[in-house]
C-alpha atoms as a PDB file:
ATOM      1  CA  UNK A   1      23.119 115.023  55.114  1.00  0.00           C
ATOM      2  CA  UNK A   2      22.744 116.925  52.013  1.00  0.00           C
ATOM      3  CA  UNK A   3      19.357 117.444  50.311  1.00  0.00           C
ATOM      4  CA  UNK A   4      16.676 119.543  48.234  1.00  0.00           C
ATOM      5  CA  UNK A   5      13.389 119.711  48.526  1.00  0.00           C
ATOM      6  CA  UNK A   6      10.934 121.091  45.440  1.00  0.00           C
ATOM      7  CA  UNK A   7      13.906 122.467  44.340  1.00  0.00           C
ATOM      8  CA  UNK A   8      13.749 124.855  41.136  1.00  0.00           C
ATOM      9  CA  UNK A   9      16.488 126.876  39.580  1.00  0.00           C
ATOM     10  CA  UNK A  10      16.290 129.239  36.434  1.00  0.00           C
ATOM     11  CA  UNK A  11      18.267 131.062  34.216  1.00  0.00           C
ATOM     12  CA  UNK A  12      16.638 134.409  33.412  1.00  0.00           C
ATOM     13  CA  UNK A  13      13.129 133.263  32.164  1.00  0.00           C
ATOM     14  CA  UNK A  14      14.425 129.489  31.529  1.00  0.00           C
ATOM     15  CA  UNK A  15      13.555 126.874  33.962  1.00  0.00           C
ATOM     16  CA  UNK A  16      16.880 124.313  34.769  1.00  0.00           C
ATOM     17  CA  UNK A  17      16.103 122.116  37.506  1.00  0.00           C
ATOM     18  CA  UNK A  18      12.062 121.993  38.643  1.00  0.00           C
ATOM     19  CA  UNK A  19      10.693 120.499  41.629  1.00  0.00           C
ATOM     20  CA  UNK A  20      13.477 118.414  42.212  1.00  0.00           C
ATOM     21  CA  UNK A  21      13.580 116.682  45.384  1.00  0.00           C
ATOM     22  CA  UNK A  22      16.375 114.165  46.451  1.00  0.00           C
ATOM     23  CA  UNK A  23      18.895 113.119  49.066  1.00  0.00           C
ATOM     24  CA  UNK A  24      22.625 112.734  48.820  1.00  0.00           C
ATOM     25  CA  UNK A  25      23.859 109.651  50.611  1.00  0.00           C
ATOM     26  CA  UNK A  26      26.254 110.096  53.886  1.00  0.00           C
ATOM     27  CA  UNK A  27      29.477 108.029  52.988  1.00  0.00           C
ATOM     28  CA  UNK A  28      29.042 107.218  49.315  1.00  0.00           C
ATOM     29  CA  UNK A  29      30.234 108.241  45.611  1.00  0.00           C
ATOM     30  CA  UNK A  30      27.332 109.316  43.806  1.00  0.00           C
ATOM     31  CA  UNK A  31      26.985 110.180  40.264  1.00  0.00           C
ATOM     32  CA  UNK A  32      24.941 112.647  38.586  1.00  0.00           C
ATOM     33  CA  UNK A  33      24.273 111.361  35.268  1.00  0.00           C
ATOM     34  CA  UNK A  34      21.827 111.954  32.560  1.00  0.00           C
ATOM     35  CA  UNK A  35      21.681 114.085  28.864  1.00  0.00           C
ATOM     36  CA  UNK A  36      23.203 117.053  28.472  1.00  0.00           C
ATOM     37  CA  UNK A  37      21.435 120.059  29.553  1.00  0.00           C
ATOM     38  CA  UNK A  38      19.525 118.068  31.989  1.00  0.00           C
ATOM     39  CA  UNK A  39      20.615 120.289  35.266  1.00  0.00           C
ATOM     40  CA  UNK A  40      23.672 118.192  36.232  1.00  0.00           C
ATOM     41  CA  UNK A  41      26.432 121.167  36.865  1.00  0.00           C
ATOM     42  CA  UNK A  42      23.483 123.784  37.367  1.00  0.00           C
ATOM     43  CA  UNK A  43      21.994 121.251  40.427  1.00  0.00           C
ATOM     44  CA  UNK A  44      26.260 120.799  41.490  1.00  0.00           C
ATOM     45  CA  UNK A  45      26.190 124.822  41.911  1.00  0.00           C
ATOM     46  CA  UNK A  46      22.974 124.995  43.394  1.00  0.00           C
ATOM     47  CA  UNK A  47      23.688 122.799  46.156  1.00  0.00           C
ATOM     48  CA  UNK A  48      26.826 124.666  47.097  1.00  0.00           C
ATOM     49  CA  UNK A  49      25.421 127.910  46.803  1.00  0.00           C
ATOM     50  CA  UNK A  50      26.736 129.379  43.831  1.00  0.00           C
ATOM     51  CA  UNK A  51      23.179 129.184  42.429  1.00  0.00           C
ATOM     52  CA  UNK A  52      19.900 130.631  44.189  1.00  0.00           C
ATOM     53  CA  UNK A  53      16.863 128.844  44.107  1.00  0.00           C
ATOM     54  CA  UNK A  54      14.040 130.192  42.550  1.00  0.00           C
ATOM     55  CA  UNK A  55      11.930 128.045  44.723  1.00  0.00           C
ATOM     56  CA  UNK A  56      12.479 125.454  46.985  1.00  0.00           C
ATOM     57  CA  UNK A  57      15.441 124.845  49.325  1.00  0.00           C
ATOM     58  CA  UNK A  58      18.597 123.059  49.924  1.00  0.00           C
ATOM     59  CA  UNK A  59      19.092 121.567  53.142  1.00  0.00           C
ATOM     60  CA  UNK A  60      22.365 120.220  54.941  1.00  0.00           C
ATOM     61  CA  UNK A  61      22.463 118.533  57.908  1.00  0.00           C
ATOM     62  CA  UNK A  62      18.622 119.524  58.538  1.00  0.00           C
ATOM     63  CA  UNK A  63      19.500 123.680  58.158  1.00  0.00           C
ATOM     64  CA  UNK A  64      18.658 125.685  55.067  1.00  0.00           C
ATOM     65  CA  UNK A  65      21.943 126.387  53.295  1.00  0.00           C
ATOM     66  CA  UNK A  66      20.819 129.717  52.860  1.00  0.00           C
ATOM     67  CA  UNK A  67      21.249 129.960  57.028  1.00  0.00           C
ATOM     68  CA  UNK A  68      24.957 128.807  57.270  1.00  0.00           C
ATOM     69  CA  UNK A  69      27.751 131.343  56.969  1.00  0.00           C
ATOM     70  CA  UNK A  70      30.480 131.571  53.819  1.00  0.00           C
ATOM     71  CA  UNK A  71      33.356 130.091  56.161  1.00  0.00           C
ATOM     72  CA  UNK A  72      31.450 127.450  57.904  1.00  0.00           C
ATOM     73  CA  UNK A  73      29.986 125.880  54.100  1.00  0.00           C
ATOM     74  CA  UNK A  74      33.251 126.276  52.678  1.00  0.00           C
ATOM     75  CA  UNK A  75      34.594 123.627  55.624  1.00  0.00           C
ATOM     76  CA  UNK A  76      31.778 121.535  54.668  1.00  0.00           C
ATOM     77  CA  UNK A  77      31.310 121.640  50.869  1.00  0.00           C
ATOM     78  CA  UNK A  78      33.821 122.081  48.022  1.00  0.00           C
ATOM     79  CA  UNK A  79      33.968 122.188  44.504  1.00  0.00           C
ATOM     80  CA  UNK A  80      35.627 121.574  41.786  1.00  0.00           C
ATOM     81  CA  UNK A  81      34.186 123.017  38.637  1.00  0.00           C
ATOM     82  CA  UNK A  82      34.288 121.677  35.167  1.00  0.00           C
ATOM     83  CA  UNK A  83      36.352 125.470  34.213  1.00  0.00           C
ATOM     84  CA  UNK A  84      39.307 126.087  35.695  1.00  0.00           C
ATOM     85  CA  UNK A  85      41.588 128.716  35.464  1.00  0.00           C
ATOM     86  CA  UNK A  86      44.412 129.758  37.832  1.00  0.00           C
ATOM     87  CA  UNK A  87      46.230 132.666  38.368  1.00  0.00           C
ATOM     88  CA  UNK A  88      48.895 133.334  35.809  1.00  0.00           C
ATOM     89  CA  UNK A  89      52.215 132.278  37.101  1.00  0.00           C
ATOM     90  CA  UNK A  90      50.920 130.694  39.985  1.00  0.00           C
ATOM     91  CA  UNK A  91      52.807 127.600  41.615  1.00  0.00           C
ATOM     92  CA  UNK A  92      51.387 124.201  42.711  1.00  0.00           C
ATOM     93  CA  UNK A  93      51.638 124.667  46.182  1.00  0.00           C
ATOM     94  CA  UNK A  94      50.118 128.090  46.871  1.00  0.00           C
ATOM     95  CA  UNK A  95      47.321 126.753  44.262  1.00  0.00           C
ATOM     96  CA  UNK A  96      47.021 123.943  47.172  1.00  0.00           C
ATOM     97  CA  UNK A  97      46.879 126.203  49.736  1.00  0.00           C
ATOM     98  CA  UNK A  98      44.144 128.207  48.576  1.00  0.00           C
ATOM     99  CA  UNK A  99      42.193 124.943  50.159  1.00  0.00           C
ATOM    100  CA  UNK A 100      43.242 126.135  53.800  1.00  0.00           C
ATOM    101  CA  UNK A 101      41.237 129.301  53.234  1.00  0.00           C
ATOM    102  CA  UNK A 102      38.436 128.901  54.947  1.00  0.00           C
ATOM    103  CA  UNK A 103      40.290 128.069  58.154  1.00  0.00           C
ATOM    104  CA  UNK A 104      42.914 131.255  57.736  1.00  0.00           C
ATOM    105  CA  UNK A 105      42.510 133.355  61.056  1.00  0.00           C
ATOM    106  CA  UNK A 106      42.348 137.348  60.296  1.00  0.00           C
ATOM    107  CA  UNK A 107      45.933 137.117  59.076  1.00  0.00           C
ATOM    108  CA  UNK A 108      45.413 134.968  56.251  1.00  0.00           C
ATOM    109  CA  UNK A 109      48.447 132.821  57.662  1.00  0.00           C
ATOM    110  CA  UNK A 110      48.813 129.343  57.431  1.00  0.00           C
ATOM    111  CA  UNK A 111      50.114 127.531  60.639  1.00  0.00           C
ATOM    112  CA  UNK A 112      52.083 124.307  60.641  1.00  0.00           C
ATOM    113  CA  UNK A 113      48.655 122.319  61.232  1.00  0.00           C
ATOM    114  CA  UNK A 114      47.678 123.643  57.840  1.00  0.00           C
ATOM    115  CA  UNK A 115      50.976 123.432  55.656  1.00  0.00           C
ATOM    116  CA  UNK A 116      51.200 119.789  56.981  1.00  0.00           C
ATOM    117  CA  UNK A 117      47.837 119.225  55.137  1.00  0.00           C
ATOM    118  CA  UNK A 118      48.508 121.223  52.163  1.00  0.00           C
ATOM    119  CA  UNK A 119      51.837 118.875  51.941  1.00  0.00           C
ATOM    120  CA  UNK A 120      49.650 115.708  52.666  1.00  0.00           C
ATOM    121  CA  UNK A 121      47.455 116.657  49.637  1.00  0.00           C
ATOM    122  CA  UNK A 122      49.992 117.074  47.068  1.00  0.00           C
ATOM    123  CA  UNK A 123      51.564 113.835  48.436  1.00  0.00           C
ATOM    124  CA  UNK A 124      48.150 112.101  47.983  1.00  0.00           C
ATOM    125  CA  UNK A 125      47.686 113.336  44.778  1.00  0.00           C
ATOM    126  CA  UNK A 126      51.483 112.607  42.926  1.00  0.00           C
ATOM    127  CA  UNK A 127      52.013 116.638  43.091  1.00  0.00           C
ATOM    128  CA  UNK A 128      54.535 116.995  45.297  1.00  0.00           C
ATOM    129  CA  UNK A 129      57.358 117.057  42.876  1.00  0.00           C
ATOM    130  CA  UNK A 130      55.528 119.652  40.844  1.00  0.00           C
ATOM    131  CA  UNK A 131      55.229 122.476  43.764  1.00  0.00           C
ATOM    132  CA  UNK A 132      57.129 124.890  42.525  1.00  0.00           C
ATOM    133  CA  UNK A 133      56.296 124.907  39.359  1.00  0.00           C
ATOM    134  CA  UNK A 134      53.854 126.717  37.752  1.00  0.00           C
ATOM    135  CA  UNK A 135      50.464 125.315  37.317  1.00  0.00           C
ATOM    136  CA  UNK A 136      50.592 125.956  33.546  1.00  0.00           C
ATOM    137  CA  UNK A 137      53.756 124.394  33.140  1.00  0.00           C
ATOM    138  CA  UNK A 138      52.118 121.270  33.808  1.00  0.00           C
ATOM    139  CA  UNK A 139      50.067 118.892  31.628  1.00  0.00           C
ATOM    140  CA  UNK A 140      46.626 118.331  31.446  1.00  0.00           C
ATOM    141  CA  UNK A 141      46.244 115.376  33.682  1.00  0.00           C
ATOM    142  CA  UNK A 142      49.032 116.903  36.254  1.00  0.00           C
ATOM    143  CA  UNK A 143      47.138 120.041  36.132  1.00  0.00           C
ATOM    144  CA  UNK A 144      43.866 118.417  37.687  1.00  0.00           C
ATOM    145  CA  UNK A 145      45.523 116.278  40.387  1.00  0.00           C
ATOM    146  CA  UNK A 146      46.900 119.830  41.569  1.00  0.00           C
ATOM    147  CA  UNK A 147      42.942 121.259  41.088  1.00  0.00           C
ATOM    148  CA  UNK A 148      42.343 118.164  43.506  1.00  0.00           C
ATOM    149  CA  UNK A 149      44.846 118.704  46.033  1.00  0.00           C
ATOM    150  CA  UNK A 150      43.699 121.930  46.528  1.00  0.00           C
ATOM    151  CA  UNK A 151      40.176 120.311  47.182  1.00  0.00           C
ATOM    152  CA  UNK A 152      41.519 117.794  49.469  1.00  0.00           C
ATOM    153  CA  UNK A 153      43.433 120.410  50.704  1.00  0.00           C
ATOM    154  CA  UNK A 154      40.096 122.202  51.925  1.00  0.00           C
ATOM    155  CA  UNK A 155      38.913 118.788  53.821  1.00  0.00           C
ATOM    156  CA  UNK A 156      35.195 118.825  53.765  1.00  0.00           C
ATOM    157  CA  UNK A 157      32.859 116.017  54.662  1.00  0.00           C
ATOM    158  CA  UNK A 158      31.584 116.185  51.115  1.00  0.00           C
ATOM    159  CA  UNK A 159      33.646 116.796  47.706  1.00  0.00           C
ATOM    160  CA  UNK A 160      31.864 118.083  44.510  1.00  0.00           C
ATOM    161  CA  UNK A 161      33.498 117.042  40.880  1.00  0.00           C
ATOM    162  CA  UNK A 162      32.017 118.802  37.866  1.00  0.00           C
ATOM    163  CA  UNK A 163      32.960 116.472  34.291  1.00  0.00           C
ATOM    164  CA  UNK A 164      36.364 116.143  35.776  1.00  0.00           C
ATOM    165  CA  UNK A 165      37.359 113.816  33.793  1.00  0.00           C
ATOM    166  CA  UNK A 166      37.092 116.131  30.387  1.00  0.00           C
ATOM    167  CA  UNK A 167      40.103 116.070  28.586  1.00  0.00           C
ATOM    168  CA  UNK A 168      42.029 113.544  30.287  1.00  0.00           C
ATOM    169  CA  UNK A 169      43.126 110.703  28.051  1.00  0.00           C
ATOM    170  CA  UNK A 170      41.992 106.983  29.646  1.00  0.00           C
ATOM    171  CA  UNK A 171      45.240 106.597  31.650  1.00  0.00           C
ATOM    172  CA  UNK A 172      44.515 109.644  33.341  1.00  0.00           C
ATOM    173  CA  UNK A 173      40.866 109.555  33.590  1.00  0.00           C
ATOM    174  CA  UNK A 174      41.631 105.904  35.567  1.00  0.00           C
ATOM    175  CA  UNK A 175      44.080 108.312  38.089  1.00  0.00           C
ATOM    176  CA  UNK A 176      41.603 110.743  38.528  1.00  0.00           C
ATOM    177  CA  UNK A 177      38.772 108.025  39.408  1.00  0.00           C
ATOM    178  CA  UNK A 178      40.873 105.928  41.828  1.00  0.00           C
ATOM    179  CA  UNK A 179      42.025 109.401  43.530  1.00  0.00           C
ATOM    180  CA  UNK A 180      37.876 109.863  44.100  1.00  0.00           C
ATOM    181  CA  UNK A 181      37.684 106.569  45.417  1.00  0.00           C
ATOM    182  CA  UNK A 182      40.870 107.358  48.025  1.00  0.00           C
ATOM    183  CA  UNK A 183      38.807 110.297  49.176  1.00  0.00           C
ATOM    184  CA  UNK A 184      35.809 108.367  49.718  1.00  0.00           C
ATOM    185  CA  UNK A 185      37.850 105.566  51.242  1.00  0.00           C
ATOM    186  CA  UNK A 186      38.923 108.384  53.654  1.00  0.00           C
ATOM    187  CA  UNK A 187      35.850 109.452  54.501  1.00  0.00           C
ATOM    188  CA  UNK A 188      34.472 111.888  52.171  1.00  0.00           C
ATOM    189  CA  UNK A 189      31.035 111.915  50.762  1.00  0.00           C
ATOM    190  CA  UNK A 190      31.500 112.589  47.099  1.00  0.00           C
ATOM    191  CA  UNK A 191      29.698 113.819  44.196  1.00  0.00           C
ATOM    192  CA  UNK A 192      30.394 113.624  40.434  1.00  0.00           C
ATOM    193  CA  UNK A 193      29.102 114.552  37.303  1.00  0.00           C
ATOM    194  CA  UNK A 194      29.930 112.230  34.910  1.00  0.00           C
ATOM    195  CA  UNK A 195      29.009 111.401  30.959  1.00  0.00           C
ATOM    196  CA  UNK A 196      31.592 108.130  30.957  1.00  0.00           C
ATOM    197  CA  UNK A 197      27.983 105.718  32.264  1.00  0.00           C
ATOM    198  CA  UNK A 198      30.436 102.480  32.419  1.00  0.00           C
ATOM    199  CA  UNK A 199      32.993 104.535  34.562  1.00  0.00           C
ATOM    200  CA  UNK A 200      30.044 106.006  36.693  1.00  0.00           C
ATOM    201  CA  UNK A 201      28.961 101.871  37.587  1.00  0.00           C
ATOM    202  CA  UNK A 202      32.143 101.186  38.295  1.00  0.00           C
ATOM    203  CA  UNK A 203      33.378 103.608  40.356  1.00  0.00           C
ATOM    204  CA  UNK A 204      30.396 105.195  42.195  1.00  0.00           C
ATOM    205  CA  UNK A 205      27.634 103.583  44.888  1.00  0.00           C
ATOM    206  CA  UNK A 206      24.796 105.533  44.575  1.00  0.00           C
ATOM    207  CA  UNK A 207      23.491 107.093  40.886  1.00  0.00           C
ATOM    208  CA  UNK A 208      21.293 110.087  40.312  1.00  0.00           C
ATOM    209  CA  UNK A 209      19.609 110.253  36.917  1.00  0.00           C
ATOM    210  CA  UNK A 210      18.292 113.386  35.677  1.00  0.00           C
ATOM    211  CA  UNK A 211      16.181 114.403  32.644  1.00  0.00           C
ATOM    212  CA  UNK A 212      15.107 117.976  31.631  1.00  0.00           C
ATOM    213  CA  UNK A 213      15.704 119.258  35.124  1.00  0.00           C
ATOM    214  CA  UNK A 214      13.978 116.907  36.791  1.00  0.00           C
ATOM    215  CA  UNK A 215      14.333 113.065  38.945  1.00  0.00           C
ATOM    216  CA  UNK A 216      14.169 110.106  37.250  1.00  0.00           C
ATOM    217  CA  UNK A 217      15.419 107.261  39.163  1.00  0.00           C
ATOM    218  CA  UNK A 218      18.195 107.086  42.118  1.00  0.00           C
ATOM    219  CA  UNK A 219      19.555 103.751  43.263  1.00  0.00           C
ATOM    220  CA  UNK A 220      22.666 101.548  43.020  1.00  0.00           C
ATOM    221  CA  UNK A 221      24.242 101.037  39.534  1.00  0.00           C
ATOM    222  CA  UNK A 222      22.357  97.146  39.886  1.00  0.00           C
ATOM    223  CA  UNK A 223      19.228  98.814  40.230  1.00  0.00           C
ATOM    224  CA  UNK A 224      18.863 101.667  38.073  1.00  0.00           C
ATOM    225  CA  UNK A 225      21.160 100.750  35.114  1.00  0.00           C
ATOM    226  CA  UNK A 226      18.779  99.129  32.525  1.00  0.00           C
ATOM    227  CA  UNK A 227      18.926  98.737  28.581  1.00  0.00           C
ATOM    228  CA  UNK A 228      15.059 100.561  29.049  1.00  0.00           C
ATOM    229  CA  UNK A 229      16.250 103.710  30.694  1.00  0.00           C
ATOM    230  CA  UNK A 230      19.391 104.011  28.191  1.00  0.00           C
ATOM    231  CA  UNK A 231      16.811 103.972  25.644  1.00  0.00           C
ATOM    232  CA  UNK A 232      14.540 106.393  27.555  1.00  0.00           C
ATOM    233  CA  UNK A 233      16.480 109.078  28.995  1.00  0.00           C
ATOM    234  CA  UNK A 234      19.428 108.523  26.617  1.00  0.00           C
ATOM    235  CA  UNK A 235      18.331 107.444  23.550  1.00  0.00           C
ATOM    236  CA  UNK A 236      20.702 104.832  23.228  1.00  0.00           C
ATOM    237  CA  UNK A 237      20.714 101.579  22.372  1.00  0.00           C
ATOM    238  CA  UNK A 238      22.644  99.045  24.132  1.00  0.00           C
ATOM    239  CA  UNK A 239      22.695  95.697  25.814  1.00  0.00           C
ATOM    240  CA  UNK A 240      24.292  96.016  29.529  1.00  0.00           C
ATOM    241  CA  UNK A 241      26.566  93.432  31.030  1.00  0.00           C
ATOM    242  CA  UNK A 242      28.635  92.451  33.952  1.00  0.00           C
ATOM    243  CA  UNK A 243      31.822  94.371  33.904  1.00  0.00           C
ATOM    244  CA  UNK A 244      34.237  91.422  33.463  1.00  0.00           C
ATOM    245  CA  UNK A 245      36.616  93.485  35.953  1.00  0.00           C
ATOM    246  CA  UNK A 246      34.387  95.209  38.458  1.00  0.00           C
ATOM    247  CA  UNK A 247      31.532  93.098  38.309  1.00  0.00           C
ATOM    248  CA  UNK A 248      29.286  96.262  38.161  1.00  0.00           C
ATOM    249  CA  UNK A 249      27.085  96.895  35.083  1.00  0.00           C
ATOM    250  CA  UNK A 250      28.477  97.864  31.501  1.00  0.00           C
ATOM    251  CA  UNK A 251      26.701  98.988  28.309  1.00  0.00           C
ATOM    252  CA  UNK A 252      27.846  98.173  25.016  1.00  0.00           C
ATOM    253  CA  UNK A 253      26.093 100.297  21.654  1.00  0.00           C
ATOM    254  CA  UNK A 254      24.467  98.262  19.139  1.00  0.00           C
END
């Protein structure tokens, strides 16, 4: 569905991602995980275009990305970066509706198809009683369900998260997370970057571990999530478990 082949990206003269070849799985949650400055929101931008490859190529669906046209991505692929910053004095529901864009005929009008779905997503997300307020009115954790509406909002097959859990205390961060699995349960192939690793087992399939640009290991959180590569890529030392809850792996620090 989604994937890159030899894929490098620089900044300038400094090399981000190098060779980096992978596949996003169809249907799943997968996390991007690893240190920081490893390529994690740099590989996010990259695969939605932001970014341009300084070698290698991103495919979807079997096309080079590079081949599809603004309108037809943007009904494919969305994303919601780790900055975010809306228009002063701008309300929850045209914030929403900024999602519909890329299906906005010449007119830039939405039709009722559209507002129904705008009203769906803020529904889905606990923003409804918030739309006419503005977004900055709002606290931290309202403020990124109504980021997420507007991504729902957008309905593509696959739904990018940058860190969006930064800045959210636990209560919220738990929201957030169980709003990522509703979109997956709906459908939606999603991908996160996270730094929580125990929230990354337990909430996503499929994991994606990067170091200094570059593949380490893929796999489900039972496969890939050892006490060896915490020490390896992370330099941490811990003893993993079974998540008394979920079931799925844990680390503790010792």
């Amino acid at each position: 569905m989604l994937q890159t082949q030899n894929l490098s990206v620089a900044y300038g003269k400094q090399t981000i991602i190098q060779d980096l070849s992978l596949n996003i799985p169809r249907g799943k949650i997968t996390a991007l995980v690893g240190p920081n400055g490893c390529g994690k929101s740099t590989l996010l931008k990259t695969l939605v275009r932001i970014n341009k490859p300084s070698s290698g190529e991103v495919l979807f669906e079997g096309k080079a990305i590079s081949s599809y046209q603004d309108k037809s991505l943007a009904r494919s692929l969305s994303l919601l970066p780790q900055i975010l910053v809306s228009p002063e004095g701008i309300t929850v529901r045209k914030l929403v509706e900024y999602g519909r864009s890329p299906y906005l005929s010449h007119w830039g009008r939405l039709n009722q198809e559209d507002k129904k779905i705008v009203e769906q997503a803020m529904l889905d997300t606990g923003v409804a009683e918030f739309a006419d307020k503005p977004v900055e009115s709002l606290s931290g954790g309202q403020r990124q369900r109504a980021w997420i509406a507007m991504v729902m909002a957008q309905d593509t097959d696959i739904v990018m998260l940058d860190e969006p859990t930064t800045y959210l205390d636990m209560s919220h961060q738990v929201e957030l997370m169980n709003l990522m699995r509703q979109m997956n349960d709906n459908g939606k192939t999603v991908v996160v970057v996270l730094h929580d690793l125990n929230q990354a087992c337990r909430y996503c399939d499929h994991l994606i571990v990067l170091a200094q640009g570059a593949l380490v290991t893929q796999g489900s959180p039972e496969e890939v999530f050892t006490e060896s590569l915490l020490n390896d890529v992370f330099d941490l030392k811990a003893k993993v478990f079974s998540d008394p809850v979920s079931g799925t792996p844990m680390c503790v620090a010792v």
